[in-house]
Each structure stands twice: as C-alpha cells, then as structure tokens.
Protein backbone atom coordinates (compact mmCIF):
# COMPACT_ATOMS: atom_id res chain seq x y z
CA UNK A 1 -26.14 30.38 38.67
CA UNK A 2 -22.13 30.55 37.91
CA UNK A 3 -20.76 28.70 35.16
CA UNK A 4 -18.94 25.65 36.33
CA UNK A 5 -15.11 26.57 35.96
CA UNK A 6 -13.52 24.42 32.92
CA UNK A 7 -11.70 21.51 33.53
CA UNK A 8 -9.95 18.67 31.25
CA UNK A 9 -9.61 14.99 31.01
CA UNK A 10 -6.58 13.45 29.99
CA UNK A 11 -6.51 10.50 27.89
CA UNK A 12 -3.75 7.48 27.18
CA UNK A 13 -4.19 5.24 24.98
CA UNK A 14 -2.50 1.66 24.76
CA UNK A 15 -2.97 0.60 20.93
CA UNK A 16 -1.60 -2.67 19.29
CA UNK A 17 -1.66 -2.73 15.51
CA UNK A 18 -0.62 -4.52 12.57
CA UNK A 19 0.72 -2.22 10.18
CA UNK A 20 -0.86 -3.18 6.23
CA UNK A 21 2.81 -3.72 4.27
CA UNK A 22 4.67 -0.83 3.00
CA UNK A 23 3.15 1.65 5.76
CA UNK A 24 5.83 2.64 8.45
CA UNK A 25 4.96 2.74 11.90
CA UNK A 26 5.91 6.63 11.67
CA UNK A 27 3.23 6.65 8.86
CA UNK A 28 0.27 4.83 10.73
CA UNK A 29 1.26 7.08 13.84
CA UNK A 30 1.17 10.19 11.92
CA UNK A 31 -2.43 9.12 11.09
CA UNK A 32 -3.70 7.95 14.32
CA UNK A 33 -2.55 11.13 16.09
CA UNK A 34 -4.64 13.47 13.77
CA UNK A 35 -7.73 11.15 13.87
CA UNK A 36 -7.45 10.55 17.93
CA UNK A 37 -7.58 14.60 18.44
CA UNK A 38 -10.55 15.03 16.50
CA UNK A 39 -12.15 12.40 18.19
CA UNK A 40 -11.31 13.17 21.62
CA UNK A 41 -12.39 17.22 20.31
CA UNK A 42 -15.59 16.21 19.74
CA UNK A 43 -16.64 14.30 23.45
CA UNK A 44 -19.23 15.69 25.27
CA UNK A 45 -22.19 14.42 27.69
CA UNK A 46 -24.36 13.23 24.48
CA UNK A 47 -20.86 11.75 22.99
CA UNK A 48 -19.06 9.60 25.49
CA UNK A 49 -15.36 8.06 25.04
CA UNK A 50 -15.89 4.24 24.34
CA UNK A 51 -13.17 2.31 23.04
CA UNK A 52 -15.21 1.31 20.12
CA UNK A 53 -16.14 4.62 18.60
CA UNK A 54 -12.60 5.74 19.10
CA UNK A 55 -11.52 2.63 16.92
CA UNK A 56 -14.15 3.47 14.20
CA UNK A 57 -12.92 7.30 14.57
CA UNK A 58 -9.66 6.24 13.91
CA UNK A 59 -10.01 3.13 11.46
CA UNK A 60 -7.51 3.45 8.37
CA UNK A 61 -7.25 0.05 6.58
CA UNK A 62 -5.21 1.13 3.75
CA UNK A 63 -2.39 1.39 6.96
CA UNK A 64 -3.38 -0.46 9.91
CA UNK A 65 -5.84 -2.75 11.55
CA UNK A 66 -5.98 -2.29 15.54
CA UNK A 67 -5.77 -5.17 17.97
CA UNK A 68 -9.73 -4.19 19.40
CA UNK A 69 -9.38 -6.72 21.72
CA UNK A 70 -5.98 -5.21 23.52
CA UNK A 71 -7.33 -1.69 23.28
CA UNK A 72 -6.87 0.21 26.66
CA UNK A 73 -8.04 3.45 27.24
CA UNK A 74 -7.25 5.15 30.71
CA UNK A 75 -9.19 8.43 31.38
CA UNK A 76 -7.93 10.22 34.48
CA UNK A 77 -10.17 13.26 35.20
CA UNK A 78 -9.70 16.41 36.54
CA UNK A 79 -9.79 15.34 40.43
CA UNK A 80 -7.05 12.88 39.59
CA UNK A 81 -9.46 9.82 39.41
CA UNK A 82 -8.74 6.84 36.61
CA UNK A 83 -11.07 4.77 34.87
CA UNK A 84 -10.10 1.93 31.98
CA UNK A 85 -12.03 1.67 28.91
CA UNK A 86 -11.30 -1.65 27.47
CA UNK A 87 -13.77 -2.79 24.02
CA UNK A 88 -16.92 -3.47 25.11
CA UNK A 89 -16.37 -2.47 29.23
CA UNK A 90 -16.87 1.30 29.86
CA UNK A 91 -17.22 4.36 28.75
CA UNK A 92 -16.12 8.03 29.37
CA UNK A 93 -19.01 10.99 30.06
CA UNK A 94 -17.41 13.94 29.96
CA UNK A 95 -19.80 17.38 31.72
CA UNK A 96 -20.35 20.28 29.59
CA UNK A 97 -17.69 21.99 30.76
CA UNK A 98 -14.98 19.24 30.58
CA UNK A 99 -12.46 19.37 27.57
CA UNK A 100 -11.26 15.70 27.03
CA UNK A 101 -7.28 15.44 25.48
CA UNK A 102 -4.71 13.50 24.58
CA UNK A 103 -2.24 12.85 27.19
CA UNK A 104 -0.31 10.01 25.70
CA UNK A 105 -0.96 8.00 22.55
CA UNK A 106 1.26 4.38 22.97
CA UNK A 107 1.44 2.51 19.44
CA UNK A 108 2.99 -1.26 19.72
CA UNK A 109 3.56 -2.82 16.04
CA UNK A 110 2.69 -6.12 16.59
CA UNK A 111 4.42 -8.53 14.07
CA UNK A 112 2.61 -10.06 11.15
CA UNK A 113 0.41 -8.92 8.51
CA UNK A 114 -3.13 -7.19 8.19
C-alpha cells in the first residue's frame, strides 16, 4: 500500500503565568517557545498532546509557574477540524504521518507572585 501523504496539526496555546520576580515576560517567553517546539516535535500516536504533559514539558520554576487550570490548547487538524484540550479534558492523537506545530503560542502575565 501507498504511504499516507504527510499532513500537520497546528497548535495555539492560551497560557496564563505568574512570572517568579526578576524574570521578564520576554525571558519566560523565550523559554516556553524552545520547550513548546520540542514538545510538540516529539507527538506521535504512542505520545498524544494533553495539556498536562505539555505543562510538565515546559515547567521552569526558576521563571514561571503556569495557571494549569486556565490552560487552553486548540488543535485544528489538517481537514480544518478544532478540538480544545483544557487540564484534565482531552487529548490530541496525532497518525504516523501527522507533524504536530506551533501555530500560535499566547502568554498572559497574570499579576502577583509565584
């Protein structure tokens, strides 16, 4: 049989944090970026997308503790369908010949202290 033609998911993700005090939110971003493509690099049908191994994936305490709780994740696949990963509620299967990316990464700096 033919090999199923590739095809890509594209993530955005809707992340409150607090930042830990003398981080900058250009800082914590910085950080969060890098960690959020290796994580989304390495999906695949025995790894799903859950919003709490993408928290773990991208967990940096010395600059930020995420609001779990307001984490959103929207996946929209390569048909054009969506589906929200919220902590706890859903997760993301990607097929073996599905690359999942970043489409948009949305920090809010919540005020107060970590």
């Amino acid at each position: 049989p033919a090999e199923s033609p590739a095809v890509t998911a594209d993530v955005t993700v809707d992340l409150p944090i607090f930042l830990v005090a003398g981080v900058t939110a250009a800082q914590a971003t910085a950080t969060i970026d890098h960690a959020l493509a290796a994580y989304l690099a390495g999906r695949n049908p025995a790894a799903p997308l859950t919003v709490a191994s993408l928290l773990d994936a991208i967990r940096n305490e010395a600059q930020f503790a995420a609001v779990r709780a307001e984490t959103v994740v929207t996946v929209e696949d390569a048909g054009g369908l969506f589906q929200q990963l919220s902590d706890g509620a859903g997760s993301y299967t990607p097929t073996a010949n599905e690359t999942v990316q970043k489409a948009a990464l949305n920090i809010s700096v919540k005020e107060g202290a970590v």
